[in-house]
PDB file of N, CA and C in Angstrom:
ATOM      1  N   UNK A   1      14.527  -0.187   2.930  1.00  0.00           N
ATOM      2  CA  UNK A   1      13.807  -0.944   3.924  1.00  0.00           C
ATOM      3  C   UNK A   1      12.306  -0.708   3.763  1.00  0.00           C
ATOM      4  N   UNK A   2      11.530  -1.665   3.440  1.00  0.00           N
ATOM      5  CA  UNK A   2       9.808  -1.381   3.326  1.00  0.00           C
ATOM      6  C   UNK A   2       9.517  -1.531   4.845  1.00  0.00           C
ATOM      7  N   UNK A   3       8.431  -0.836   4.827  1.00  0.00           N
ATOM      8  CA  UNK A   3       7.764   0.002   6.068  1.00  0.00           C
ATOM      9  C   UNK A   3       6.369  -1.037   6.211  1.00  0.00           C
ATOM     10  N   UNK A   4       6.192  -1.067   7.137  1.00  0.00           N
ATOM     11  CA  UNK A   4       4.612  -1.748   7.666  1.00  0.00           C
ATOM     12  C   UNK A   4       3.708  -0.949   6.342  1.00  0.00           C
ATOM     13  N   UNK A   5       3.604   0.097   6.480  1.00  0.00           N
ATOM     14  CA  UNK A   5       2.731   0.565   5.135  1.00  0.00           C
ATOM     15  C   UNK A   5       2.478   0.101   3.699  1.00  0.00           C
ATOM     16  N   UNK A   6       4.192  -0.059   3.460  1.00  0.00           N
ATOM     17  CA  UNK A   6       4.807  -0.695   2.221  1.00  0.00           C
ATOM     18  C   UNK A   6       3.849  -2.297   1.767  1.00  0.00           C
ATOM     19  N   UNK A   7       4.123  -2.867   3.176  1.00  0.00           N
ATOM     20  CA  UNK A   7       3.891  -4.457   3.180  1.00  0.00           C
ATOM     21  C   UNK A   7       2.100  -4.305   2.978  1.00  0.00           C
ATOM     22  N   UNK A   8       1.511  -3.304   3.881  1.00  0.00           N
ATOM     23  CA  UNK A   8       0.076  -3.379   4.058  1.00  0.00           C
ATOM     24  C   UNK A   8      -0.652  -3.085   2.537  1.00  0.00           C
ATOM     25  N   UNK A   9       0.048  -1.949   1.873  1.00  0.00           N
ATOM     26  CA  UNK A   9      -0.472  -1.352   0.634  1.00  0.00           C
ATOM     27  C   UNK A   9      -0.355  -2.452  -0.457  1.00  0.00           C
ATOM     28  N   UNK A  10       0.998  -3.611  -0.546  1.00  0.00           N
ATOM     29  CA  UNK A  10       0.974  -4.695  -1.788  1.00  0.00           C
ATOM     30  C   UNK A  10       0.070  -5.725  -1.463  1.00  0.00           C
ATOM     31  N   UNK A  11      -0.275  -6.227  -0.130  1.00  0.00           N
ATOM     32  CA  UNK A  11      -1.460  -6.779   0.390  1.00  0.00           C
ATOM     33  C   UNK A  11      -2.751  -6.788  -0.337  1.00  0.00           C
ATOM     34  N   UNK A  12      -2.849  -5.184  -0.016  1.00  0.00           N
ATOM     35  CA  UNK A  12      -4.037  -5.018  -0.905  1.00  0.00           C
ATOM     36  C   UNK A  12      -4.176  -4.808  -2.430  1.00  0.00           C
ATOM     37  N   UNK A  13      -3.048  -4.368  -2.830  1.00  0.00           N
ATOM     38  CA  UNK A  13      -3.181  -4.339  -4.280  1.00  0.00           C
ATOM     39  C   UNK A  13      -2.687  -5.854  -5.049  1.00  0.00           C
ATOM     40  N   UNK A  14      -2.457  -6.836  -4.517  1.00  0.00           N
ATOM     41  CA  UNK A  14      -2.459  -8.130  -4.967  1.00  0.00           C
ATOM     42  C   UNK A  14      -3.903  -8.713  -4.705  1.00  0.00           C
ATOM     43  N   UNK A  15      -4.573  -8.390  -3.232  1.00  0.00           N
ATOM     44  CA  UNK A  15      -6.095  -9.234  -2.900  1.00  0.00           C
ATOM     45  C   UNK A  15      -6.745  -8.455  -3.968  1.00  0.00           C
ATOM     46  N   UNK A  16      -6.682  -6.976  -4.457  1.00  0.00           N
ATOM     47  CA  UNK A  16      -7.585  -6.390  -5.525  1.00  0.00           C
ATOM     48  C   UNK A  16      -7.098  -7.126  -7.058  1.00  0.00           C
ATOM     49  N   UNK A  17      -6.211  -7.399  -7.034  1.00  0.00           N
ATOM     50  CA  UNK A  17      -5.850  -7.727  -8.562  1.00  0.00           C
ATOM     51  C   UNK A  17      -6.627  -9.188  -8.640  1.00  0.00           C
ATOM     52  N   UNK A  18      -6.546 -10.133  -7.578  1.00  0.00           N
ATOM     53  CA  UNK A  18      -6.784 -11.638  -7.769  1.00  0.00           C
ATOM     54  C   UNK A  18      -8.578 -11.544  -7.350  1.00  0.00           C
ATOM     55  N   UNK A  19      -9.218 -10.419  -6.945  1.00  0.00           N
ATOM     56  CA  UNK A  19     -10.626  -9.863  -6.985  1.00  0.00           C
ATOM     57  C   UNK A  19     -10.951  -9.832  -8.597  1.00  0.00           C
ATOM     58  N   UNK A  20     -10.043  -8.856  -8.939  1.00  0.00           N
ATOM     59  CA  UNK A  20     -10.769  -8.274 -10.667  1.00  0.00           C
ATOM     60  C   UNK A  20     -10.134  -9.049 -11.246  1.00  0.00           C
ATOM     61  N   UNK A  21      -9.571 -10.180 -11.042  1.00  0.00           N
ATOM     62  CA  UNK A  21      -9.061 -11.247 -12.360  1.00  0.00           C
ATOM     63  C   UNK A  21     -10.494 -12.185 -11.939  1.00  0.00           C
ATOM     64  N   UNK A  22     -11.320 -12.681 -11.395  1.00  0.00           N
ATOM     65  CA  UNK A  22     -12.248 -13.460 -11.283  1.00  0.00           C
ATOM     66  C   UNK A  22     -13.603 -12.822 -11.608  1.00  0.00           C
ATOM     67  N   UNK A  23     -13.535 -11.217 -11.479  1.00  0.00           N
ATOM     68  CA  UNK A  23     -14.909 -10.456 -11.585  1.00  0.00           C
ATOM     69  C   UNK A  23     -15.200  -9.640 -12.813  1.00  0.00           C
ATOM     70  N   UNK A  24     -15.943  -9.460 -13.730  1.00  0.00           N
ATOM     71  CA  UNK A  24     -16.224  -8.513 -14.413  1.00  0.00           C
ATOM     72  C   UNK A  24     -17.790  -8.255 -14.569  1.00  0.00           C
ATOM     73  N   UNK A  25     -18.042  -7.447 -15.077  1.00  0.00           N
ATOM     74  CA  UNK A  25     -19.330  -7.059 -14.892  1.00  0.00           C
ATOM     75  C   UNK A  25     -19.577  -7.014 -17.028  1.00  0.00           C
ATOM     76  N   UNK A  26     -21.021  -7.628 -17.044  1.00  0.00           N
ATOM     77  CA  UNK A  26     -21.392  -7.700 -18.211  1.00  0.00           C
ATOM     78  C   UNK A  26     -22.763  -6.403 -18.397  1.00  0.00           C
ATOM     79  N   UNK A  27     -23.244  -6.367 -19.750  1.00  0.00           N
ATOM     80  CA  UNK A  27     -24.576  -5.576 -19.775  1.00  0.00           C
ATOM     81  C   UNK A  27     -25.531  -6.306 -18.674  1.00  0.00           C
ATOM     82  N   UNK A  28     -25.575  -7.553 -19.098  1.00  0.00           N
ATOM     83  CA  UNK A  28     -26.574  -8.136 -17.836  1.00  0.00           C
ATOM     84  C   UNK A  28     -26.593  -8.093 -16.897  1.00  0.00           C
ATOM     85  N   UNK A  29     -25.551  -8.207 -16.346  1.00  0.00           N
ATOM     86  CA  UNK A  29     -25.109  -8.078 -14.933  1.00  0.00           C
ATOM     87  C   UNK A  29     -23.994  -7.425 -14.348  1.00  0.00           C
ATOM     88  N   UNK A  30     -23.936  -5.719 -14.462  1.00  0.00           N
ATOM     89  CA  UNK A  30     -23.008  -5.243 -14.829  1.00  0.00           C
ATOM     90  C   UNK A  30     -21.716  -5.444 -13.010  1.00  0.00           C
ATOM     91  N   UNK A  31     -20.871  -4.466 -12.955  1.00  0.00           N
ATOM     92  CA  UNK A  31     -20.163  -5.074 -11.280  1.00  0.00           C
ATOM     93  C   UNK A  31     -20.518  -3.424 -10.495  1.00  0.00           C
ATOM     94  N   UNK A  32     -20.795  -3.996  -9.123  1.00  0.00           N
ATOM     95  CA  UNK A  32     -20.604  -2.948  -8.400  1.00  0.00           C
ATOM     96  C   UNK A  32     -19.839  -2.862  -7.409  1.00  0.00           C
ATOM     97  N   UNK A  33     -18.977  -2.174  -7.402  1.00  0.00           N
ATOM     98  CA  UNK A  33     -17.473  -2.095  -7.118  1.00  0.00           C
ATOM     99  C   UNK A  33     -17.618  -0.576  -5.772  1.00  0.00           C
ATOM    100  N   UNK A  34     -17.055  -1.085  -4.827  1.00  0.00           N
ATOM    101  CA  UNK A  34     -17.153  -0.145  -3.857  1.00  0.00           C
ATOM    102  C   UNK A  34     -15.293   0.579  -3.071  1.00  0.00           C
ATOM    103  N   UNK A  35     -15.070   2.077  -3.340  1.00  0.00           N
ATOM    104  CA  UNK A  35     -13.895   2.344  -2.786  1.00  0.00           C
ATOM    105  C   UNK A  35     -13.998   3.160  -1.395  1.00  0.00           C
ATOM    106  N   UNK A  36     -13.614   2.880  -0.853  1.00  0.00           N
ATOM    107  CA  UNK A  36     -13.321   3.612   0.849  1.00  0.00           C
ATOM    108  C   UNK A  36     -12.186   4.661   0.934  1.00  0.00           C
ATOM    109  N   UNK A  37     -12.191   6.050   1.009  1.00  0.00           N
ATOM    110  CA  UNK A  37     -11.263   6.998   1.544  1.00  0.00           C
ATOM    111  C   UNK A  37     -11.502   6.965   2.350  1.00  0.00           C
ATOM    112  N   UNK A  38     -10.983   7.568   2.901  1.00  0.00           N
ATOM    113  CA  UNK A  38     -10.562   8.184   4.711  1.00  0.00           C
ATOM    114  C   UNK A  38     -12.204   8.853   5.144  1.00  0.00           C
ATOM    115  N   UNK A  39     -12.466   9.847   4.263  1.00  0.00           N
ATOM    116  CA  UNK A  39     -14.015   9.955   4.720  1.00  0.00           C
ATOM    117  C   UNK A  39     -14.872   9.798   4.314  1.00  0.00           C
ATOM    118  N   UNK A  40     -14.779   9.182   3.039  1.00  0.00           N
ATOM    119  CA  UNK A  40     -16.346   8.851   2.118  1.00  0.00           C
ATOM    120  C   UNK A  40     -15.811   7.301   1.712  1.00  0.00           C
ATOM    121  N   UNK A  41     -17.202   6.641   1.726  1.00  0.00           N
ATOM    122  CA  UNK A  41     -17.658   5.641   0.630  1.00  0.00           C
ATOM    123  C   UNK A  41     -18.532   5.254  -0.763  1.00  0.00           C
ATOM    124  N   UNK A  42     -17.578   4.881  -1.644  1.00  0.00           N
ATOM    125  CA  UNK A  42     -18.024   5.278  -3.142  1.00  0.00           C
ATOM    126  C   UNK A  42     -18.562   4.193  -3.426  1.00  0.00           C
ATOM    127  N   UNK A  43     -19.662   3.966  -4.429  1.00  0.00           N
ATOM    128  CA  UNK A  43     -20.216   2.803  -4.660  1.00  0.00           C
ATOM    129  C   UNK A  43     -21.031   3.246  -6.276  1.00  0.00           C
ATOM    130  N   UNK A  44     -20.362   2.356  -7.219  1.00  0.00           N
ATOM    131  CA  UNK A  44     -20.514   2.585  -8.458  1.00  0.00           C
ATOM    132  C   UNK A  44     -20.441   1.149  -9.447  1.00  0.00           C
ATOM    133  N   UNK A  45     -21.594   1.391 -10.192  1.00  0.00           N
ATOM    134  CA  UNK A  45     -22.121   0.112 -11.143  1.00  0.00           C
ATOM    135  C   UNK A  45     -21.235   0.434 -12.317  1.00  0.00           C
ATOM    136  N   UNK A  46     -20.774  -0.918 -12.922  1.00  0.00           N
ATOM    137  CA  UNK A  46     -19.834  -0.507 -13.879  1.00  0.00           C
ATOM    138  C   UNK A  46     -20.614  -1.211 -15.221  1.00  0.00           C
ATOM    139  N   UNK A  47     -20.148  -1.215 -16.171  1.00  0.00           N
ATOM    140  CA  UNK A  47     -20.487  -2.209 -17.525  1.00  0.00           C
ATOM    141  C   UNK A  47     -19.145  -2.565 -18.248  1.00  0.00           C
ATOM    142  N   UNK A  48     -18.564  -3.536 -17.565  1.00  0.00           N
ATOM    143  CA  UNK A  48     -17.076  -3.370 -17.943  1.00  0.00           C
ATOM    144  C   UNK A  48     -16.836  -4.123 -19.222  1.00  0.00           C
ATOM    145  N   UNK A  49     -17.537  -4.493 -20.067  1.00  0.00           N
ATOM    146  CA  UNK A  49     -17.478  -4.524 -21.677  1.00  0.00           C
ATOM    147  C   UNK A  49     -17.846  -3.399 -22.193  1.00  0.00           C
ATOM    148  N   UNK A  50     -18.165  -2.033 -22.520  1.00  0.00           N
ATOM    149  CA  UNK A  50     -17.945  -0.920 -22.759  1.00  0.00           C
ATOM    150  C   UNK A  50     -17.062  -0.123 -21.380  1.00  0.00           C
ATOM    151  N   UNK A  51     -16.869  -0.232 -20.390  1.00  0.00           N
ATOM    152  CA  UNK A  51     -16.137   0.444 -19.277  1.00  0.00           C
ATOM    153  C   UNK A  51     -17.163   1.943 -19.084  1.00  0.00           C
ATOM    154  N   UNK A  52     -17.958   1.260 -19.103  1.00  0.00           N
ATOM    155  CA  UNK A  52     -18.917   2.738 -18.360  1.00  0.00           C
ATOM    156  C   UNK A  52     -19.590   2.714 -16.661  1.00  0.00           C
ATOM    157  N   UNK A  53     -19.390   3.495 -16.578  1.00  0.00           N
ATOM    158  CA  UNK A  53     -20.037   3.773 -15.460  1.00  0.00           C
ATOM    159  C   UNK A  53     -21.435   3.725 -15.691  1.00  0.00           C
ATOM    160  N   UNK A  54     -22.298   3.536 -15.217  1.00  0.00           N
ATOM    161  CA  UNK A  54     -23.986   3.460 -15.183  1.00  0.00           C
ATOM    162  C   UNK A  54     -24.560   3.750 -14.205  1.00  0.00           C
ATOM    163  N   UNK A  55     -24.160   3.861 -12.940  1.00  0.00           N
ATOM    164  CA  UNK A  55     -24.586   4.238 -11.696  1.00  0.00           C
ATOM    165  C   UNK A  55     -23.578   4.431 -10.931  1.00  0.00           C
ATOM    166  N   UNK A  56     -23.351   5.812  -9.985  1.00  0.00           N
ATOM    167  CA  UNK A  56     -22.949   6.150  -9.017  1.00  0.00           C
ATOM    168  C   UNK A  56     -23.336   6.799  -7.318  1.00  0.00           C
ATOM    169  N   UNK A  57     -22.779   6.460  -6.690  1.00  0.00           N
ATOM    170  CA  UNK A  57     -23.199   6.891  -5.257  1.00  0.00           C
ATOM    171  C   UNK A  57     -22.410   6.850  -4.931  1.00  0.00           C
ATOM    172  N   UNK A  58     -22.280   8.279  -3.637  1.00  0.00           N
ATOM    173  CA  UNK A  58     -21.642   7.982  -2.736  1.00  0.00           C
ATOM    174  C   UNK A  58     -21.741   8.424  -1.156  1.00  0.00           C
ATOM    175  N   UNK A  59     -20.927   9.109  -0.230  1.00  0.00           N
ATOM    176  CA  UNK A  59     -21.247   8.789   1.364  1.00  0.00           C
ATOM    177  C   UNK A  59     -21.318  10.444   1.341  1.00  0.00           C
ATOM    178  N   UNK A  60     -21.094  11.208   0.752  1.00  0.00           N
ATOM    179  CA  UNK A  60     -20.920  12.707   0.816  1.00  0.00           C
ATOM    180  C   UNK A  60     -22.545  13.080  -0.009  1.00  0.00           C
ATOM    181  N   UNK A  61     -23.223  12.338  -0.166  1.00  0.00           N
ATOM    182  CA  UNK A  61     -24.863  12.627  -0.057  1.00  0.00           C
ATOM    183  C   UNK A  61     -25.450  11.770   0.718  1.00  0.00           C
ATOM    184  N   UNK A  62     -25.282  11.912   1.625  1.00  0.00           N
ATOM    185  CA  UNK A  62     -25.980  11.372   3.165  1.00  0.00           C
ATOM    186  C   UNK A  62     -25.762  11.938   4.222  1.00  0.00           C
ATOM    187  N   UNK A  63     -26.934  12.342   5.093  1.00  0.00           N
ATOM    188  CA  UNK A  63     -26.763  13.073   6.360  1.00  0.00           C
ATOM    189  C   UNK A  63     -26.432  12.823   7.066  1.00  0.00           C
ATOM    190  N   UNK A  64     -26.099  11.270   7.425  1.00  0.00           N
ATOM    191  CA  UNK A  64     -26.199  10.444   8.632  1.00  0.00           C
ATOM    192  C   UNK A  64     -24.705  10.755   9.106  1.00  0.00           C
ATOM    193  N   UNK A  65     -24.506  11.010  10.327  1.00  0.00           N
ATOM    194  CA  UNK A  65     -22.822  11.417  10.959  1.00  0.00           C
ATOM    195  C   UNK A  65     -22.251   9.858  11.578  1.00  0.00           C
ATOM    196  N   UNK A  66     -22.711   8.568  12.017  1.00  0.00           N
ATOM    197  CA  UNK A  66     -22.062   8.057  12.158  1.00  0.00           C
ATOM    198  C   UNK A  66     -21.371   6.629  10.915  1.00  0.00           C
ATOM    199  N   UNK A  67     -20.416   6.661  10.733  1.00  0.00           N
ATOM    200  CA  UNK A  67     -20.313   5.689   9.452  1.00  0.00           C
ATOM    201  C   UNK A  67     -20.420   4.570   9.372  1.00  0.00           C
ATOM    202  N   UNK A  68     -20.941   3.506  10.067  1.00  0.00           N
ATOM    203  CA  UNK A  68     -21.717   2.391   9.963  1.00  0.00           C
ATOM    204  C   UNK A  68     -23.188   3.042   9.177  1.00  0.00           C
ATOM    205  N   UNK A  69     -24.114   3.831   9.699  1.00  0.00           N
ATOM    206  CA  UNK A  69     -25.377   4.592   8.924  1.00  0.00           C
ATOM    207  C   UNK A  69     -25.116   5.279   7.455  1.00  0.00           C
ATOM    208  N   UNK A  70     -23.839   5.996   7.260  1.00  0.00           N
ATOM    209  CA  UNK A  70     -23.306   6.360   6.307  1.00  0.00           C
ATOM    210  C   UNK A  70     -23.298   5.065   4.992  1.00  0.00           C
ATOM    211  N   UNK A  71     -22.447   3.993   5.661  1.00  0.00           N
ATOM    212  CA  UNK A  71     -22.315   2.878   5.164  1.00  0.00           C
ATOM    213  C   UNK A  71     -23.744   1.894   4.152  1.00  0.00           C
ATOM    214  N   UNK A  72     -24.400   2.111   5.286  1.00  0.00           N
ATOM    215  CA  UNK A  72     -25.824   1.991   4.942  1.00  0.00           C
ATOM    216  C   UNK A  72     -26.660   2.413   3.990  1.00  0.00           C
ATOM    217  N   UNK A  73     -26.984   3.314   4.346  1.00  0.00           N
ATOM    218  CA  UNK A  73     -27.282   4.407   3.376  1.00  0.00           C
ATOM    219  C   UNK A  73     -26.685   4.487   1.743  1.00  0.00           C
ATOM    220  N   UNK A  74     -25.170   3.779   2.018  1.00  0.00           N
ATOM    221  CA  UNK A  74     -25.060   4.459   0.646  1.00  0.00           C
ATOM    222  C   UNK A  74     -25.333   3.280  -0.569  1.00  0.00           C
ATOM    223  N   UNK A  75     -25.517   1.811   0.131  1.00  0.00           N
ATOM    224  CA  UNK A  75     -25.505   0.340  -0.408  1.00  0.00           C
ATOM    225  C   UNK A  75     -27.640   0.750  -0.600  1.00  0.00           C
ATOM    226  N   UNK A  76     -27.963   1.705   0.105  1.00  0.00           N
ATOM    227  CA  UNK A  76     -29.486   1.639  -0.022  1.00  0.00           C
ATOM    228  C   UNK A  76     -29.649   2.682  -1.547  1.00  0.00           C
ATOM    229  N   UNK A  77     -29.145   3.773  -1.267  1.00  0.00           N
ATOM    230  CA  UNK A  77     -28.911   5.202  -2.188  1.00  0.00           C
ATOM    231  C   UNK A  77     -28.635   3.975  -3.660  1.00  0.00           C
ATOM    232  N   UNK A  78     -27.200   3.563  -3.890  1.00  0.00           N
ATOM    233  CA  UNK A  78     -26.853   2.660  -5.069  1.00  0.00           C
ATOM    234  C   UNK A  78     -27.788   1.839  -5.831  1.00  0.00           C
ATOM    235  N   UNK A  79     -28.566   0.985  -4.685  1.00  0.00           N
ATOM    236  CA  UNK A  79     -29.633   0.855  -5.076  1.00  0.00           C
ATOM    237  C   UNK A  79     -30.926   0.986  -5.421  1.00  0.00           C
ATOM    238  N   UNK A  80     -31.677   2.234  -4.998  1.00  0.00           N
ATOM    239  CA  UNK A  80     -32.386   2.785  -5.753  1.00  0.00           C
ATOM    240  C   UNK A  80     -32.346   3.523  -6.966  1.00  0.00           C
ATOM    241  N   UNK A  81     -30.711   3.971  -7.289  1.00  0.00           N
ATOM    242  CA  UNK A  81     -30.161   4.439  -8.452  1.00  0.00           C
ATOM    243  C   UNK A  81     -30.202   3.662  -9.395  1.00  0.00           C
ATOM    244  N   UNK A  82     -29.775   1.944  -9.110  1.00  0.00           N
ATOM    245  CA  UNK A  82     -30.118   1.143 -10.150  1.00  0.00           C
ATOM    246  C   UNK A  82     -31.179   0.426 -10.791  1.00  0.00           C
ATOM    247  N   UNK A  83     -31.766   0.466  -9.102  1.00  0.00           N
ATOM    248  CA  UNK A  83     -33.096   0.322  -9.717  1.00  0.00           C
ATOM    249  C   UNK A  83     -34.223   1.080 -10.764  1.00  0.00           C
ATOM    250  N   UNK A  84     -34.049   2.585 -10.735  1.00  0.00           N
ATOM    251  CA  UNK A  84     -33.887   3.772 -11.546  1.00  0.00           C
ATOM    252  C   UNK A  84     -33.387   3.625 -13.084  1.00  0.00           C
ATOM    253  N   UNK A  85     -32.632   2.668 -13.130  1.00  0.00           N
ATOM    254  CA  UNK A  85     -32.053   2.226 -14.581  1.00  0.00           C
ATOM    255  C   UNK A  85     -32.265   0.708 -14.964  1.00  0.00           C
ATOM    256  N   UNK A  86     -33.041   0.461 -14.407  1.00  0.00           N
ATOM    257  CA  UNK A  86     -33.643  -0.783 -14.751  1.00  0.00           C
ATOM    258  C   UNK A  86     -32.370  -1.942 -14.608  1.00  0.00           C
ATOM    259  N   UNK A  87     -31.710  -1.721 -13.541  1.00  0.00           N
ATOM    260  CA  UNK A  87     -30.383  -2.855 -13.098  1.00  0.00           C
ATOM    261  C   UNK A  87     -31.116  -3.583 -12.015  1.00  0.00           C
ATOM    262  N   UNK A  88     -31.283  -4.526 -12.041  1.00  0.00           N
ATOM    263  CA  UNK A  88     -31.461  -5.653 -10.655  1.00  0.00           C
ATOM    264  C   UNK A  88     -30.666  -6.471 -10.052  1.00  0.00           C
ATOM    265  N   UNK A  89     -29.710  -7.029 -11.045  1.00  0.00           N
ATOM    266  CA  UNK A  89     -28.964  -8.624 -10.739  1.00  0.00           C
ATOM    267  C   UNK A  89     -27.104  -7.443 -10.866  1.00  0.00           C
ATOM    268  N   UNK A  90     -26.529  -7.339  -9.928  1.00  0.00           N
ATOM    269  CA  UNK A  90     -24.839  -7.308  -9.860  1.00  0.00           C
ATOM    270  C   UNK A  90     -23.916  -8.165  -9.834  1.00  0.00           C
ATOM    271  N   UNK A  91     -22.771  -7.898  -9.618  1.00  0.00           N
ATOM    272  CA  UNK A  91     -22.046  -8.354  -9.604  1.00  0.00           C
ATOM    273  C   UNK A  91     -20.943  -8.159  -8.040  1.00  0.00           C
ATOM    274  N   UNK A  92     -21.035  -8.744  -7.180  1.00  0.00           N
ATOM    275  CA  UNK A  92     -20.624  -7.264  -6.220  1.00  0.00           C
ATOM    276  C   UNK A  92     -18.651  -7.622  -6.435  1.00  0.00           C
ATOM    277  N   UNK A  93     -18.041  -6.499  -6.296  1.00  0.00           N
ATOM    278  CA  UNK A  93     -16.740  -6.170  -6.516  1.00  0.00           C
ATOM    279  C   UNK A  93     -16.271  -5.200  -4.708  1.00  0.00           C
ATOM    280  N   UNK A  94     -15.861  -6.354  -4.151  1.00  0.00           N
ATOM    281  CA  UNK A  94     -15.148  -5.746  -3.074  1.00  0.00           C
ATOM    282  C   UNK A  94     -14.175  -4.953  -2.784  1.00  0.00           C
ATOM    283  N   UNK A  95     -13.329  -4.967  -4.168  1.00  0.00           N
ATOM    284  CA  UNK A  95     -12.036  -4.368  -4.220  1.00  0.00           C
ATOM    285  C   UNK A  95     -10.988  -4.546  -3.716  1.00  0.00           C
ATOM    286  N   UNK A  96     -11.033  -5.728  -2.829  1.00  0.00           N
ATOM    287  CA  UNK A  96      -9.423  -5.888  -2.055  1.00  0.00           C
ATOM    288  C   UNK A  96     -10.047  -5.894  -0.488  1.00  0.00           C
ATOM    289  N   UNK A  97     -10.939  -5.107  -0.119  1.00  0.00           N
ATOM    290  CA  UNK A  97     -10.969  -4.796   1.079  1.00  0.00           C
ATOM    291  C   UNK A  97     -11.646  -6.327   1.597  1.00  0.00           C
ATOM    292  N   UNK A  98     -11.509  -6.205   3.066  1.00  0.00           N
ATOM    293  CA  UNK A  98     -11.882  -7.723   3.717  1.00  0.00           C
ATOM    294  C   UNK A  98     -13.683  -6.916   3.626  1.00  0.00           C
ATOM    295  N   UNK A  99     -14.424  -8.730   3.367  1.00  0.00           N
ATOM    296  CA  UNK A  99     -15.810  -8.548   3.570  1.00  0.00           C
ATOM    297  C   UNK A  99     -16.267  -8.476   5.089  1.00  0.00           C
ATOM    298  N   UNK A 100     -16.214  -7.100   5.376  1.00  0.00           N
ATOM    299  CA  UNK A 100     -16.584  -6.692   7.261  1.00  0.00           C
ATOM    300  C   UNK A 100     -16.580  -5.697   7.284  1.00  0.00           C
ATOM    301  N   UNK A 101     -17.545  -4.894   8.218  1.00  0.00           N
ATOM    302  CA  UNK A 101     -17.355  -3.780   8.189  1.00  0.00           C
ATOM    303  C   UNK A 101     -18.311  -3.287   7.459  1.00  0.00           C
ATOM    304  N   UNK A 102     -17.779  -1.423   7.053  1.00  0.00           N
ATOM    305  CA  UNK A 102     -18.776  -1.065   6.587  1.00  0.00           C
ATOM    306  C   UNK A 102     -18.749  -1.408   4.613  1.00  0.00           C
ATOM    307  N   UNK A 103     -17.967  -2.464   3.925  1.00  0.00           N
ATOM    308  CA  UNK A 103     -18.078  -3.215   2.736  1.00  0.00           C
ATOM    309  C   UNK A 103     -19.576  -3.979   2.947  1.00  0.00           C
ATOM    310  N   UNK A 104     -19.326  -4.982   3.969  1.00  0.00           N
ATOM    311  CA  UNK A 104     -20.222  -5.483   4.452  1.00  0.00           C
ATOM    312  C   UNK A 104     -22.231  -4.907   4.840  1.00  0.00           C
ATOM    313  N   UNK A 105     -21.798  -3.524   5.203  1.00  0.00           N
ATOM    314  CA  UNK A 105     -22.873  -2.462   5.591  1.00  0.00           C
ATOM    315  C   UNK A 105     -23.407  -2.124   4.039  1.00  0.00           C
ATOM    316  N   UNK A 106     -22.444  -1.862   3.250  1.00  0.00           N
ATOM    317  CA  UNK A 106     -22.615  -1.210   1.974  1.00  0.00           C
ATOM    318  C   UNK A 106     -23.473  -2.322   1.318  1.00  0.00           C
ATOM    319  N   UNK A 107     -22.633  -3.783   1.138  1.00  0.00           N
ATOM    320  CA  UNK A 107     -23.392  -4.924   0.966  1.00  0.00           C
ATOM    321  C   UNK A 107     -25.058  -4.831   1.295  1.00  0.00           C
ATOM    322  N   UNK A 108     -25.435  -5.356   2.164  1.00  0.00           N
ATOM    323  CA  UNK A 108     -26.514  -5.404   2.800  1.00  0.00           C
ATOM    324  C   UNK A 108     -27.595  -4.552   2.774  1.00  0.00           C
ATOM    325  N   UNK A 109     -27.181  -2.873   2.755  1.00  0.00           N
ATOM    326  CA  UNK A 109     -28.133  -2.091   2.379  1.00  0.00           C
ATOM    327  C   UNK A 109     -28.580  -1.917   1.057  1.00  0.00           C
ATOM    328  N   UNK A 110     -27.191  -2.413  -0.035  1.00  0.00           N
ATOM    329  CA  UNK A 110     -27.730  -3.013  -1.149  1.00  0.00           C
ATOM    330  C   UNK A 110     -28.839  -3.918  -1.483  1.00  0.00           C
ATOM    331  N   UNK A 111     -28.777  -4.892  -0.773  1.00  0.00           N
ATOM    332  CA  UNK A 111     -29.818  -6.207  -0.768  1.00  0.00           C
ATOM    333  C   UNK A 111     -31.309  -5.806  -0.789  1.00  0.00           C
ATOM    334  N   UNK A 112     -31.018  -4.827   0.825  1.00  0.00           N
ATOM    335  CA  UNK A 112     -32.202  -4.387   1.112  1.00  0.00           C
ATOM    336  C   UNK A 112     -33.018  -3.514   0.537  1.00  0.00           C
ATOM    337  N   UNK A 113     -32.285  -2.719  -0.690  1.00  0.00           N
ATOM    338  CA  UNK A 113     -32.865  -1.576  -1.427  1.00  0.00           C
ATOM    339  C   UNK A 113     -33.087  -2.733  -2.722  1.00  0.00           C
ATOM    340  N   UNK A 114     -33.372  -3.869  -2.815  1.00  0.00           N
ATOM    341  CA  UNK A 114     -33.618  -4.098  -4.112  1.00  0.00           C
ATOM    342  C   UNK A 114     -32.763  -5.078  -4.941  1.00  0.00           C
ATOM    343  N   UNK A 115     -31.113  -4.613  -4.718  1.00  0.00           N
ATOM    344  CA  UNK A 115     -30.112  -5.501  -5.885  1.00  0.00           C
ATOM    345  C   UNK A 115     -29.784  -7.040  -5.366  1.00  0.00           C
ATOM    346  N   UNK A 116     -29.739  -7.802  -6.457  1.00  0.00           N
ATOM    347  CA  UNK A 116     -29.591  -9.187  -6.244  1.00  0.00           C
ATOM    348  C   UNK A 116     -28.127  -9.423  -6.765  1.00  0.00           C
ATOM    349  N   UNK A 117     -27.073 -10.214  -5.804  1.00  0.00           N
ATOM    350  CA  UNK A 117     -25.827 -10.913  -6.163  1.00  0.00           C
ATOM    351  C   UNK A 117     -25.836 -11.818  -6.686  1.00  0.00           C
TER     352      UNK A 117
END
C-alpha cells in the first residue's frame, strides 16, 4: 500500500525529471540549480557540458535565524560568487520544487545581487 509520502516523493521526482529534461546549463550560460533540506538551502552553478560545479552556496553561511532572510541571503551570497567568476547570464533550475516560497526568495535575491535569467 503507498503512503501519502510514497505519492508526494514520485510527484516530485517526475516534476524534477520533466525540469532537467528542458534545462541544461552551457559554458555560457551555465544552470543554477537550488536543493532544500530540512535546514539548509543549497544553491550551486553548474556547467553541465563538462558537469562541474563552478559556484557554490549555501544557508549554513548565513547568520540570519529566520528562513525567508536565510533564503535571501543565500540567492544574494550565489550571486556575488558568480559574479566573482565572471558568470552573469543563468539558467535558473528549480528542481521540482513549486516556484514560491523561499525557491522564489532564493530567486530574487539572485536578481538582486547581479544574475540575469
Amino acid at each position: 500500500m503507498k503512503t501519502a509520502i510514497d505519492i508526494q516523493n514520485k510527484k516530485f521526482e517526475r516534476r524534477h525529471a520533466r525540469v532537467r529534461a528542458k534545462i541544461s546549463g552551457t559554458p555560457e550560460r551555465p544552470r543554477l540549480s537550488i536543493f532544500k533540506s530540512h535546514t539548509n538551502i543549497y544553491a550551486q552553478i553548474i556547467d553541465d557540458t563538462k558537469g562541474h560545479t563552478l559556484v557554490a552556496f549555501d544557508s549554513s553561511k548565513v547568520k540570519s535565524k529566520k528562513p525567508a532572510e536565510r533564503a535571501k541571503e543565500v540567492g544574494a551570497g550565489i550571486a556575488k560568487a558568480a559574479l566573482g567568476k565572471k558568470i552573469k547570464k543563468v539558467v535558473f533550475d528549480k528542481s521540482g520544487y513549486l516556484y514560491a516560497g523561499k525557491i522564489k526568495l532564493v530567486a530574487d535575491g539572485a536578481r538582486e545581487g547581479g544574475l540575469e535569467f
